[in-house]
N, C-alpha and C. Protein backbone atom coordinates (compact mmCIF):
# COMPACT_ATOMS: atom_id res chain seq x y z
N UNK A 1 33.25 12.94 -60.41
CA UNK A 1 31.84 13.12 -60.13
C UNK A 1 31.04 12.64 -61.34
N UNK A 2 29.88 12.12 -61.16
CA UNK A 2 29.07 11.54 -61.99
C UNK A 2 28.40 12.49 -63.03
N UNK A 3 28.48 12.70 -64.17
CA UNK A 3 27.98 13.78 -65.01
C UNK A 3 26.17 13.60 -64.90
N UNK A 4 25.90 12.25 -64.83
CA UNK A 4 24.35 12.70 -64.83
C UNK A 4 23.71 13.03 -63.75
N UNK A 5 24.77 13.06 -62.53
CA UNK A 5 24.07 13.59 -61.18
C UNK A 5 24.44 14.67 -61.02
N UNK A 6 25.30 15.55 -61.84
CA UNK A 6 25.80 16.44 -61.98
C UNK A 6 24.57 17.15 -62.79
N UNK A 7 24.60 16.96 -64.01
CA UNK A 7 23.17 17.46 -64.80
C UNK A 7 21.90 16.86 -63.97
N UNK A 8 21.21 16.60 -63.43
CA UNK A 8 20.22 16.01 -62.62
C UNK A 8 20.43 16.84 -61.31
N UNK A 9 20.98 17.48 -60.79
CA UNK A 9 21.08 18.45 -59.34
C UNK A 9 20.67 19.36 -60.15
N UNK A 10 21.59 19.82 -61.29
CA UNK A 10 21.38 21.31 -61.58
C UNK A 10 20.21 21.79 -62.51
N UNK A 11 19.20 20.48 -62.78
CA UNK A 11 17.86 20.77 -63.52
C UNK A 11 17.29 21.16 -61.92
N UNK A 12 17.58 19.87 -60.98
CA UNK A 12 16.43 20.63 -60.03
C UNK A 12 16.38 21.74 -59.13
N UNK A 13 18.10 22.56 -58.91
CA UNK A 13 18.13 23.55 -59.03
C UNK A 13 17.54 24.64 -59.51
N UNK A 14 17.39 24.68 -60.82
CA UNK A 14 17.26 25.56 -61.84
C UNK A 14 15.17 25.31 -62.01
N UNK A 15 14.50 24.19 -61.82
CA UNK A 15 13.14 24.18 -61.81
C UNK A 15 12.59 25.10 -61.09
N UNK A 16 11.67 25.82 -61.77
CA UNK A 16 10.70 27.03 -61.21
C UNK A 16 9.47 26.68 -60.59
N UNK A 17 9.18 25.69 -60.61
CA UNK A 17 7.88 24.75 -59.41
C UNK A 17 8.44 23.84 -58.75
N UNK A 18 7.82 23.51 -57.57
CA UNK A 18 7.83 22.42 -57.10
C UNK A 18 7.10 21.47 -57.05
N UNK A 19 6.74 21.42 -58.70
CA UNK A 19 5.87 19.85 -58.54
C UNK A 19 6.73 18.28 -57.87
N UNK A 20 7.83 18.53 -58.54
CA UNK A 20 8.96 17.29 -57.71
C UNK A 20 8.15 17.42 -56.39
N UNK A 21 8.16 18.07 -55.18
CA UNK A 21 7.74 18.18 -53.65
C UNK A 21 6.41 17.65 -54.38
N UNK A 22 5.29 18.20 -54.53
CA UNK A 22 4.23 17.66 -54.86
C UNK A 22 3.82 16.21 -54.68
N UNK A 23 4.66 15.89 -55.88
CA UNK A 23 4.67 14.50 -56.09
C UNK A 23 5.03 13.42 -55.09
N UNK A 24 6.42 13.81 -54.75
CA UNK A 24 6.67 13.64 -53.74
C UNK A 24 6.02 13.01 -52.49
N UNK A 25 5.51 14.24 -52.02
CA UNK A 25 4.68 14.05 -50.79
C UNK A 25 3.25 13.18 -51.21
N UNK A 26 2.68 13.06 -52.43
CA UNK A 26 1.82 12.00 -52.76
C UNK A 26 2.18 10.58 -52.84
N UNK A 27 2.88 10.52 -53.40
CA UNK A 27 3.67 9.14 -53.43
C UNK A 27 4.08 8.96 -52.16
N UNK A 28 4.58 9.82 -51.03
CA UNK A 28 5.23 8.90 -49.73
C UNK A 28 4.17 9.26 -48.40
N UNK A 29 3.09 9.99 -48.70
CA UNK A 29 2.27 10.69 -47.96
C UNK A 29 3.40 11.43 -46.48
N UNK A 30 4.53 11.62 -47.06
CA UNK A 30 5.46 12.89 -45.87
C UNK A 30 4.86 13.96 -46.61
N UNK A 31 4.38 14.46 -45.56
CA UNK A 31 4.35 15.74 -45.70
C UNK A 31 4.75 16.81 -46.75
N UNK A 32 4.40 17.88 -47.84
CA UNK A 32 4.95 18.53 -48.27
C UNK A 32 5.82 19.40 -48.22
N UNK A 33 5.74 20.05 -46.66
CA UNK A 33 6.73 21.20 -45.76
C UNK A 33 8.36 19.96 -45.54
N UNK A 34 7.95 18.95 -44.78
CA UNK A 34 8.82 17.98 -44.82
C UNK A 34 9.70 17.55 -46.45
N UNK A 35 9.29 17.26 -47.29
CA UNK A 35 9.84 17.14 -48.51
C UNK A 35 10.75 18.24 -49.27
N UNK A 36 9.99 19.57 -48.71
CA UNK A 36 10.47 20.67 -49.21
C UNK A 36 12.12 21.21 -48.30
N UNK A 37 11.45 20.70 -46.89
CA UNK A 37 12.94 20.74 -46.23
C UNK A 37 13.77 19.91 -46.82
N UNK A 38 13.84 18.77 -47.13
CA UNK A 38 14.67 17.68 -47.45
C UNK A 38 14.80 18.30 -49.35
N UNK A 39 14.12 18.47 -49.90
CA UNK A 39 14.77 19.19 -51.63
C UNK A 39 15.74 20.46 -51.11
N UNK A 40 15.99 21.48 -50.13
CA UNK A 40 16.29 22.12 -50.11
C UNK A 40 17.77 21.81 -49.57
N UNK A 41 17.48 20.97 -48.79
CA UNK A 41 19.07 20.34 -47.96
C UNK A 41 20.04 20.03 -49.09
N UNK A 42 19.16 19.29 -49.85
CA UNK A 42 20.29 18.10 -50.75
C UNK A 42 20.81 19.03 -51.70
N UNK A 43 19.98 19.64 -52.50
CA UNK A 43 20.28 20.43 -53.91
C UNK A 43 20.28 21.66 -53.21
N UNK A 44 19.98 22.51 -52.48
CA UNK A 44 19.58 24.00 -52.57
C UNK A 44 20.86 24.74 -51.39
N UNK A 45 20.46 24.09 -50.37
CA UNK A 45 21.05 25.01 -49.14
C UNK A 45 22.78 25.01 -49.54
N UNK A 46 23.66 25.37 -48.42
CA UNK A 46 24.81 25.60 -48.53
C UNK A 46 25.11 25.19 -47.32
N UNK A 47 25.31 23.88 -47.25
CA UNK A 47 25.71 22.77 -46.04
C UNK A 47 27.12 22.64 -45.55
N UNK A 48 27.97 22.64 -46.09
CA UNK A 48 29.22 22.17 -45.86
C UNK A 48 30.26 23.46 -45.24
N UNK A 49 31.05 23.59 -44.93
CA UNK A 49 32.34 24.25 -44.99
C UNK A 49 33.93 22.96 -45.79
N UNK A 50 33.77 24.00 -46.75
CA UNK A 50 35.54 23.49 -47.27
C UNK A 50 36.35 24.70 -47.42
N UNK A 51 37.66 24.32 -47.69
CA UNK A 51 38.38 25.02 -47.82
C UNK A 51 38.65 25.76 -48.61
N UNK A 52 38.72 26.64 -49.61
CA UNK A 52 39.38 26.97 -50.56
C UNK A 52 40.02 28.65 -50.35
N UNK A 53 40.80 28.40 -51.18
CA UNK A 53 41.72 29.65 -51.57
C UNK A 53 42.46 30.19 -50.18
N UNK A 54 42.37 29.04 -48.98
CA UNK A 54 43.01 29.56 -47.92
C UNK A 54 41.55 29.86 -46.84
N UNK A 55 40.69 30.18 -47.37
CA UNK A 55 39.23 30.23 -46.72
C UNK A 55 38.14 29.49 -46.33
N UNK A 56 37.39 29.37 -45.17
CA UNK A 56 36.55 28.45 -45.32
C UNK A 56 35.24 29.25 -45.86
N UNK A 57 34.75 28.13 -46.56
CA UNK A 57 33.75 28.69 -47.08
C UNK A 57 32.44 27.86 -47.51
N UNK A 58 31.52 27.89 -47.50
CA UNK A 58 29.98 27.01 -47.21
C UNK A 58 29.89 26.79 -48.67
N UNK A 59 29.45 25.51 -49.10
CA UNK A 59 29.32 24.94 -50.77
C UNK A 59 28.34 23.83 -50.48
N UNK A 60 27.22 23.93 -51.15
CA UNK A 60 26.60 22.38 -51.38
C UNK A 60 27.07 20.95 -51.56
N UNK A 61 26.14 20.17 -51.33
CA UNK A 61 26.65 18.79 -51.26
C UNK A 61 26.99 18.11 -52.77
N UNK A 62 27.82 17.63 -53.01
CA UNK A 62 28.52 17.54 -53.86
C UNK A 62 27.34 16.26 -55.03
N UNK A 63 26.71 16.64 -55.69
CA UNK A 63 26.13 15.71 -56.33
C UNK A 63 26.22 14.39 -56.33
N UNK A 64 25.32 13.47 -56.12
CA UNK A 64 25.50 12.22 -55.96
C UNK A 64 24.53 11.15 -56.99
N UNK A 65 24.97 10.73 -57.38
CA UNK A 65 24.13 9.79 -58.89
C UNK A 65 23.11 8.98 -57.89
N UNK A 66 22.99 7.92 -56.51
CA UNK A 66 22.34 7.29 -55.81
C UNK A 66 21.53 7.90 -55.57
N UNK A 67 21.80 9.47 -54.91
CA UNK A 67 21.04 10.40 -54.66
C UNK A 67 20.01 10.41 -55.76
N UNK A 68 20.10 10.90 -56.77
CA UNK A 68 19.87 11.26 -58.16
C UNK A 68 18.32 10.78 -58.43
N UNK A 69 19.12 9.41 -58.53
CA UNK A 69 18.38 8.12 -58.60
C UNK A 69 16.91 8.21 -57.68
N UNK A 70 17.62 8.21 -56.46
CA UNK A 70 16.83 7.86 -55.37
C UNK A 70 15.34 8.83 -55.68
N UNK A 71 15.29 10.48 -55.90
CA UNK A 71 14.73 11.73 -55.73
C UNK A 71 13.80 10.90 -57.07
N UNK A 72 14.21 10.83 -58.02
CA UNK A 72 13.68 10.89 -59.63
C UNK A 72 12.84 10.01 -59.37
N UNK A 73 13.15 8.55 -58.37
CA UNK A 73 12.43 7.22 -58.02
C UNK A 73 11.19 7.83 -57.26
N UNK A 74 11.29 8.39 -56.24
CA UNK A 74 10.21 9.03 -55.22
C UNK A 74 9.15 10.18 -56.11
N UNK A 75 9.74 10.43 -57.04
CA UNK A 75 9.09 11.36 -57.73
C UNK A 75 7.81 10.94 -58.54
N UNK A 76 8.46 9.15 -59.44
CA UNK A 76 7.79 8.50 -60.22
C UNK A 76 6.77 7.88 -59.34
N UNK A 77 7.63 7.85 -58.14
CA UNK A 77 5.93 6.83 -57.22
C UNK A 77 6.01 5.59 -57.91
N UNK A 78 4.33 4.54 -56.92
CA UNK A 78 4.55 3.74 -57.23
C UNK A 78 5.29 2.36 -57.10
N UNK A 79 5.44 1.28 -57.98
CA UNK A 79 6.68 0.37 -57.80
C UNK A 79 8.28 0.66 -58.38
N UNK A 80 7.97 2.00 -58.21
CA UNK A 80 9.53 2.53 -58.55
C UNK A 80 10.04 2.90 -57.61
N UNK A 81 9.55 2.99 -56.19
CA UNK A 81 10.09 3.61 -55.49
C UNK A 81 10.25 2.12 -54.55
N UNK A 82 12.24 2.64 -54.02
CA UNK A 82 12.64 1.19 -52.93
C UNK A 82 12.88 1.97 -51.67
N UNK A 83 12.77 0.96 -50.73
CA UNK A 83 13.07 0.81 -49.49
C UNK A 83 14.35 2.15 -49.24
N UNK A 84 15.39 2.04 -50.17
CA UNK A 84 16.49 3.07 -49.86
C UNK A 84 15.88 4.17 -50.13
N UNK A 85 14.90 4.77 -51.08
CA UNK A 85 14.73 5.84 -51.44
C UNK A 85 13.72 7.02 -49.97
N UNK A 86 12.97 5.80 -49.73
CA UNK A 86 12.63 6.24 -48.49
C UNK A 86 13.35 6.65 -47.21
N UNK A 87 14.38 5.77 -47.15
CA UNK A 87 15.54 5.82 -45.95
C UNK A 87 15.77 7.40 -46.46
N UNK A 88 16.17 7.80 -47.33
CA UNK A 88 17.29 8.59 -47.95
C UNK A 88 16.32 9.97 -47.86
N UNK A 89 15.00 9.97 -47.75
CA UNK A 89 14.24 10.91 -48.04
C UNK A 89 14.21 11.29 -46.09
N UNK A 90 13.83 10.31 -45.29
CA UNK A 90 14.00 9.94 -44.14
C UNK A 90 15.37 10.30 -43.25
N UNK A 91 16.07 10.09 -43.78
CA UNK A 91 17.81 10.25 -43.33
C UNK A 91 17.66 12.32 -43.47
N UNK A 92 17.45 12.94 -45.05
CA UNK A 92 17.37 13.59 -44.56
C UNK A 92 16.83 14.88 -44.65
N UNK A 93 15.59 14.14 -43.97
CA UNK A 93 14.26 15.16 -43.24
C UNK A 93 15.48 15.57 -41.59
N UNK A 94 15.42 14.00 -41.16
CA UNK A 94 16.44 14.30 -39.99
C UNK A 94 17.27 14.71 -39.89
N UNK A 95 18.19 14.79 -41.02
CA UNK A 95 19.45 15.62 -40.94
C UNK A 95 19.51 17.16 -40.56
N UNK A 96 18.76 17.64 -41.87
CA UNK A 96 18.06 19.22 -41.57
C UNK A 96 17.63 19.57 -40.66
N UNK A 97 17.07 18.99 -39.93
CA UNK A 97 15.79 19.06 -38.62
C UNK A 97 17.50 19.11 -37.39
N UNK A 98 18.07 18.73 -37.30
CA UNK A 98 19.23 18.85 -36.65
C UNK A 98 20.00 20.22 -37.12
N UNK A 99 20.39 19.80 -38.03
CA UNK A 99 21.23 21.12 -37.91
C UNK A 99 20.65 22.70 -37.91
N UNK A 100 19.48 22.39 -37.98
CA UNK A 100 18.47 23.85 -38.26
C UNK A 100 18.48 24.32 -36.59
N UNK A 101 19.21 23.24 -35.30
CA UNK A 101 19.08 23.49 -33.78
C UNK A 101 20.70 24.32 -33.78
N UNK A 102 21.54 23.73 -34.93
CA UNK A 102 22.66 24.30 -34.70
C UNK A 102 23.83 22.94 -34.64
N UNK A 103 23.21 22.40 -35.06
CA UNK A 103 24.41 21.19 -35.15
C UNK A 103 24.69 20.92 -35.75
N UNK A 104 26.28 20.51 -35.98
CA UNK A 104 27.32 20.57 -37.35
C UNK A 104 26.33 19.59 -38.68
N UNK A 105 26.96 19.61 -39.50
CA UNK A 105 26.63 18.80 -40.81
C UNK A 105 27.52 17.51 -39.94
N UNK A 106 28.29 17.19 -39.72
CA UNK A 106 28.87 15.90 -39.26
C UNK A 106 28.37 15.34 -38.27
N UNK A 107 27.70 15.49 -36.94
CA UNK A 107 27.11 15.60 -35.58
C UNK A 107 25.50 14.61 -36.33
N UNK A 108 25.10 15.79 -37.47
CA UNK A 108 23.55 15.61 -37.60
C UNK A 108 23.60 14.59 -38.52
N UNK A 109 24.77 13.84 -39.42
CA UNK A 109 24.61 12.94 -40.03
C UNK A 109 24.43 12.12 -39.74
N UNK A 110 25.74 12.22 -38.50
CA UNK A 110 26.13 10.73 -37.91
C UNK A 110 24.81 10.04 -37.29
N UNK A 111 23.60 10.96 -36.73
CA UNK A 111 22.89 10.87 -35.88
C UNK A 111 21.76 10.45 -36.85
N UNK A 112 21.44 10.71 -37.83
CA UNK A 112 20.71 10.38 -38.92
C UNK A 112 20.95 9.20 -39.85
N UNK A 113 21.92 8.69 -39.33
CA UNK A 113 22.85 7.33 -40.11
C UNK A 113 22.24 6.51 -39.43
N UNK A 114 22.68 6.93 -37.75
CA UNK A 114 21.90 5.66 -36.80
C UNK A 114 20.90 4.92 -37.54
N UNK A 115 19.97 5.99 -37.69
CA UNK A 115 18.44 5.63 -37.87
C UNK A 115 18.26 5.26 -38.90
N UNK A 116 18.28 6.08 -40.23
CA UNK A 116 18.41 6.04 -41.02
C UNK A 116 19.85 6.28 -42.44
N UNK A 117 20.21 5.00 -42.33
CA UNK A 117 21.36 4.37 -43.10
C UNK A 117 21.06 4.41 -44.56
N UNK A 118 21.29 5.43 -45.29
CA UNK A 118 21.43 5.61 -46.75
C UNK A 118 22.62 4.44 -47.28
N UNK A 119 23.46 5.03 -46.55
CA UNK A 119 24.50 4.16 -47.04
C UNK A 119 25.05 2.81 -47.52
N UNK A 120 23.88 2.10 -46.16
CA UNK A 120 24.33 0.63 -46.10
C UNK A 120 23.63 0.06 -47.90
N UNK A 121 22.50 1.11 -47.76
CA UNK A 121 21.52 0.58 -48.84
C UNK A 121 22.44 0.38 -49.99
N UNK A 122 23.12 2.01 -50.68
CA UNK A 122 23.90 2.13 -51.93
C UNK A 122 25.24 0.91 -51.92
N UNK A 123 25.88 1.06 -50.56
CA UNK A 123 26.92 -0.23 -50.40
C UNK A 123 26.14 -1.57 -51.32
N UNK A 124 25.20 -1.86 -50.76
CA UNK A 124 24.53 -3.14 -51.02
C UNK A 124 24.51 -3.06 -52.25
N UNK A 125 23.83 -2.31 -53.16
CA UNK A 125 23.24 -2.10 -54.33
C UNK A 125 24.61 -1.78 -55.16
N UNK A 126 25.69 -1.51 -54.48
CA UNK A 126 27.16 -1.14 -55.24
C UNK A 126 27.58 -2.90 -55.49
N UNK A 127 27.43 -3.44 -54.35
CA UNK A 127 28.14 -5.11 -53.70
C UNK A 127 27.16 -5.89 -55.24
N UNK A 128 25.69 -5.62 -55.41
CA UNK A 128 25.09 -6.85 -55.88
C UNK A 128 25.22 -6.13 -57.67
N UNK A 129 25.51 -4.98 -57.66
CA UNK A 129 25.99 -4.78 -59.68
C UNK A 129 27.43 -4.88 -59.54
N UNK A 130 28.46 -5.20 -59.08
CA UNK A 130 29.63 -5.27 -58.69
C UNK A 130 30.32 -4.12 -59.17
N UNK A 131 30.15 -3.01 -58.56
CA UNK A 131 30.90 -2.02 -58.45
C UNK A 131 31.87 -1.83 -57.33
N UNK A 132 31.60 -2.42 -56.30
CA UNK A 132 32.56 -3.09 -55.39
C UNK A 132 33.25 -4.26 -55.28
């Protein structure tokens, strides 16, 4: 796991405002309630089931540096913010908005991929610094 997306989840964890949402929602004019769902999905809630100790048990999404990236970009506004960061903010408003009906974390991704493809973006952006 990436140590600075590792330290970078757990500042915005640990922040006692939500100016990040603020900003946020100025820079992309989504909504603030919308932004706040989507900060809460990525860093806050308890999305997943894994396994451990023989148990299943609900754990956040595992820090992601693209991610990271993406939030800090939307934050700065501006010409800092790309095309993926929006997808990614987009991907998932929808994600949440699904599973909040009751549908798995896997169901509401896949369905949020359709539309909005985080992925293809970071692939790309992995393909053109050659990390792939």
């Amino acid at each position: 796991m990436d140590a600075h997306a590792v330290r970078y989840y757990e500042a915005i964890r640990n922040r006692k405002s939500n100016s990040d949402v603020e900003s946020i929602s100025k820079n992309t004019n989504i909504s603030k309630s919308d932004v706040l769902k989507a900060k809460q999905h990525i860093f806050l809630n308890y999305n997943l089931n894994r396994r451990k100790a023989g148990k299943n048990v609900k754990v956040r999404f595992d820090p992601s540096y693209d991610m990271a990236v993406s939030w800090q970009n939307l934050i700065e506004g501006g010409n800092k913010i790309r095309e993926m960061d929006l997808v990614l903010l987009r991907h998932e408003i929808m994600e949440q908005g699904l599973m909040v009906t009751g549908m798995s974390y896997e169901d509401a991704h896949m369905q949020a991929q359709a539309i909005h493809n985080y992925s293809k973006y970071v692939i790309e952006l992995d393909l053109k610094e050659g990390i792939r």
